[in-house]
C-alpha atoms as a PDB file:
ATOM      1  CA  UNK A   1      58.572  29.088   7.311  1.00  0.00           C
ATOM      2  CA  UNK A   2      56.258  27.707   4.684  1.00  0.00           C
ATOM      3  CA  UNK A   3      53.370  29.723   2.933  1.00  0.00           C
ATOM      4  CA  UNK A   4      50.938  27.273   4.346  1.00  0.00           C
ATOM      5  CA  UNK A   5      52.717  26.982   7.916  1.00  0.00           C
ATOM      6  CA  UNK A   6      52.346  30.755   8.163  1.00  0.00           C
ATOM      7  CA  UNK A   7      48.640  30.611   6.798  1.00  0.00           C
ATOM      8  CA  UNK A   8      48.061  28.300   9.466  1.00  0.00           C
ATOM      9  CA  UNK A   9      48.785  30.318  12.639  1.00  0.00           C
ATOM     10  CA  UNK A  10      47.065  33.195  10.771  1.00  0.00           C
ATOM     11  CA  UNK A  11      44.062  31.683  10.698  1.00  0.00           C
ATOM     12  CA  UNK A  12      44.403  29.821  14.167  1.00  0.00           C
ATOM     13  CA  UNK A  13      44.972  32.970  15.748  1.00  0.00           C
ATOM     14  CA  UNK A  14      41.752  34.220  14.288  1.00  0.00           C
ATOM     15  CA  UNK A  15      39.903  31.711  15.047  1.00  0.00           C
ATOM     16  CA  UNK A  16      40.623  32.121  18.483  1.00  0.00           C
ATOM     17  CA  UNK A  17      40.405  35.736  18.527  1.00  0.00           C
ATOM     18  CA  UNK A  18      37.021  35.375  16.876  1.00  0.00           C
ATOM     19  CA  UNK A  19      35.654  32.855  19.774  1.00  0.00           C
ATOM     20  CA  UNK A  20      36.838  34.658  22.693  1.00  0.00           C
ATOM     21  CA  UNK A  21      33.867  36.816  21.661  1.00  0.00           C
ATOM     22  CA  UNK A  22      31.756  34.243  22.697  1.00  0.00           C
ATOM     23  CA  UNK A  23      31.118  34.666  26.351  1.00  0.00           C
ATOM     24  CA  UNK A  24      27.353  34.911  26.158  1.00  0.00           C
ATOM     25  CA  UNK A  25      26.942  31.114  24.380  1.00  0.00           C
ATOM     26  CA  UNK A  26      25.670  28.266  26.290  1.00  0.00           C
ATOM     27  CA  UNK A  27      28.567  25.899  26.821  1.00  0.00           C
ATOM     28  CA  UNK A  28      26.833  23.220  23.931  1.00  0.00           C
ATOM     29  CA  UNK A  29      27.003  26.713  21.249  1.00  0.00           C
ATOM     30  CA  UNK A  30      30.357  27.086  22.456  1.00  0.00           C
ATOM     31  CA  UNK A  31      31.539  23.318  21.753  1.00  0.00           C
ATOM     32  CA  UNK A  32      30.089  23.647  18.696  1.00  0.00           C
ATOM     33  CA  UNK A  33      31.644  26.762  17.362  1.00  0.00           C
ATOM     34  CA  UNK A  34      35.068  25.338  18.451  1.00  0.00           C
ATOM     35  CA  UNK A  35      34.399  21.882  17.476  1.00  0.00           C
ATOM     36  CA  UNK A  36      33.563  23.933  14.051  1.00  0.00           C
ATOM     37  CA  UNK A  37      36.543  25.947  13.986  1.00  0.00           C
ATOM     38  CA  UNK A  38      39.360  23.093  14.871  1.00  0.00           C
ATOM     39  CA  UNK A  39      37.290  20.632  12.035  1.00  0.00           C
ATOM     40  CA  UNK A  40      37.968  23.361   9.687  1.00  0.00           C
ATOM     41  CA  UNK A  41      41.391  23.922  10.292  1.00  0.00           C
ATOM     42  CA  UNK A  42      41.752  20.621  10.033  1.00  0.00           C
ATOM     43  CA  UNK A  43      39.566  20.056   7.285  1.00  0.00           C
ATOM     44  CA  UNK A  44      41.668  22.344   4.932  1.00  0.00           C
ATOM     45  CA  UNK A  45      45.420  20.859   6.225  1.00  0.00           C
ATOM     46  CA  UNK A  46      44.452  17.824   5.172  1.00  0.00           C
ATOM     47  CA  UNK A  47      42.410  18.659   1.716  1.00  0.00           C
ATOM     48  CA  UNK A  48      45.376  21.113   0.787  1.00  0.00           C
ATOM     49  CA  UNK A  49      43.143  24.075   1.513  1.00  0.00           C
ATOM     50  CA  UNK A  50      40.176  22.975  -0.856  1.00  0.00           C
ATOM     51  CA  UNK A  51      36.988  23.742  -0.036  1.00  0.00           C
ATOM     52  CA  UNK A  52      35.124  20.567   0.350  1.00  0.00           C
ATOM     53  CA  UNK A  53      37.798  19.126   2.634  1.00  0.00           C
ATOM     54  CA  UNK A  54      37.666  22.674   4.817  1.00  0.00           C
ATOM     55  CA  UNK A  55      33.498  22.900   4.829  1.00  0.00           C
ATOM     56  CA  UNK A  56      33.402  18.999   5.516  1.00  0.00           C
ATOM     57  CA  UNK A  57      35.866  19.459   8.389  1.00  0.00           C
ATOM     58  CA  UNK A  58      33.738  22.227   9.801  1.00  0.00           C
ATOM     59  CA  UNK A  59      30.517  20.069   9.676  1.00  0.00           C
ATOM     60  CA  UNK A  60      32.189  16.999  11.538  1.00  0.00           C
ATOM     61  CA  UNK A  61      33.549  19.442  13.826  1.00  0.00           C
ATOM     62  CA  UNK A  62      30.555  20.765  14.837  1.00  0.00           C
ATOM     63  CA  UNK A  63      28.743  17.743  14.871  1.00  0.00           C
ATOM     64  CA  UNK A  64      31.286  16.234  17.230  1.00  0.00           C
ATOM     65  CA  UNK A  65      31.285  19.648  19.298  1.00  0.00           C
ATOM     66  CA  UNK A  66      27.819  19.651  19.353  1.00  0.00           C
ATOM     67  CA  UNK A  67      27.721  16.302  20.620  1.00  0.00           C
ATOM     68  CA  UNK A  68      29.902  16.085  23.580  1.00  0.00           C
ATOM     69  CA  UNK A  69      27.816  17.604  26.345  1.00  0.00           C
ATOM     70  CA  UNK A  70      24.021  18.987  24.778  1.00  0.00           C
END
């Protein structure tokens, strides 16, 4: 398995364990914070982990979250 395969499911599985903290949001925080979390994930893949690609992600994820039911 591949340094960045591995670093994926690592921080995956801490995103997830992160949000399932999140009972007391209102479901638009929630669909933000994941909308947030899967644009950063996906931010970094596709950026090669750089920081501008993972932050931008993040922003259009929670934009997109944030805009599906609020």
């Amino acid at each position: 398995m591949s340094a960045i395969r591995r670093y994926l499911i690592a921080l995956t599985a801490l995103a997830l364990a992160s949000l399932s903290g999140c009972a007391s949001l209102s479901e638009c925080e929630r669909d933000t914070a994941v909308g947030a979390t899967i644009g950063g994930v996906a931010g970094s893949v596709l950026s090669d982990g750089s920081t501008a690609g993972t932050v931008g992600g993040a922003v259009a994820g929670g934009v997109i979250g944030h805009r599906q039911r609020c």
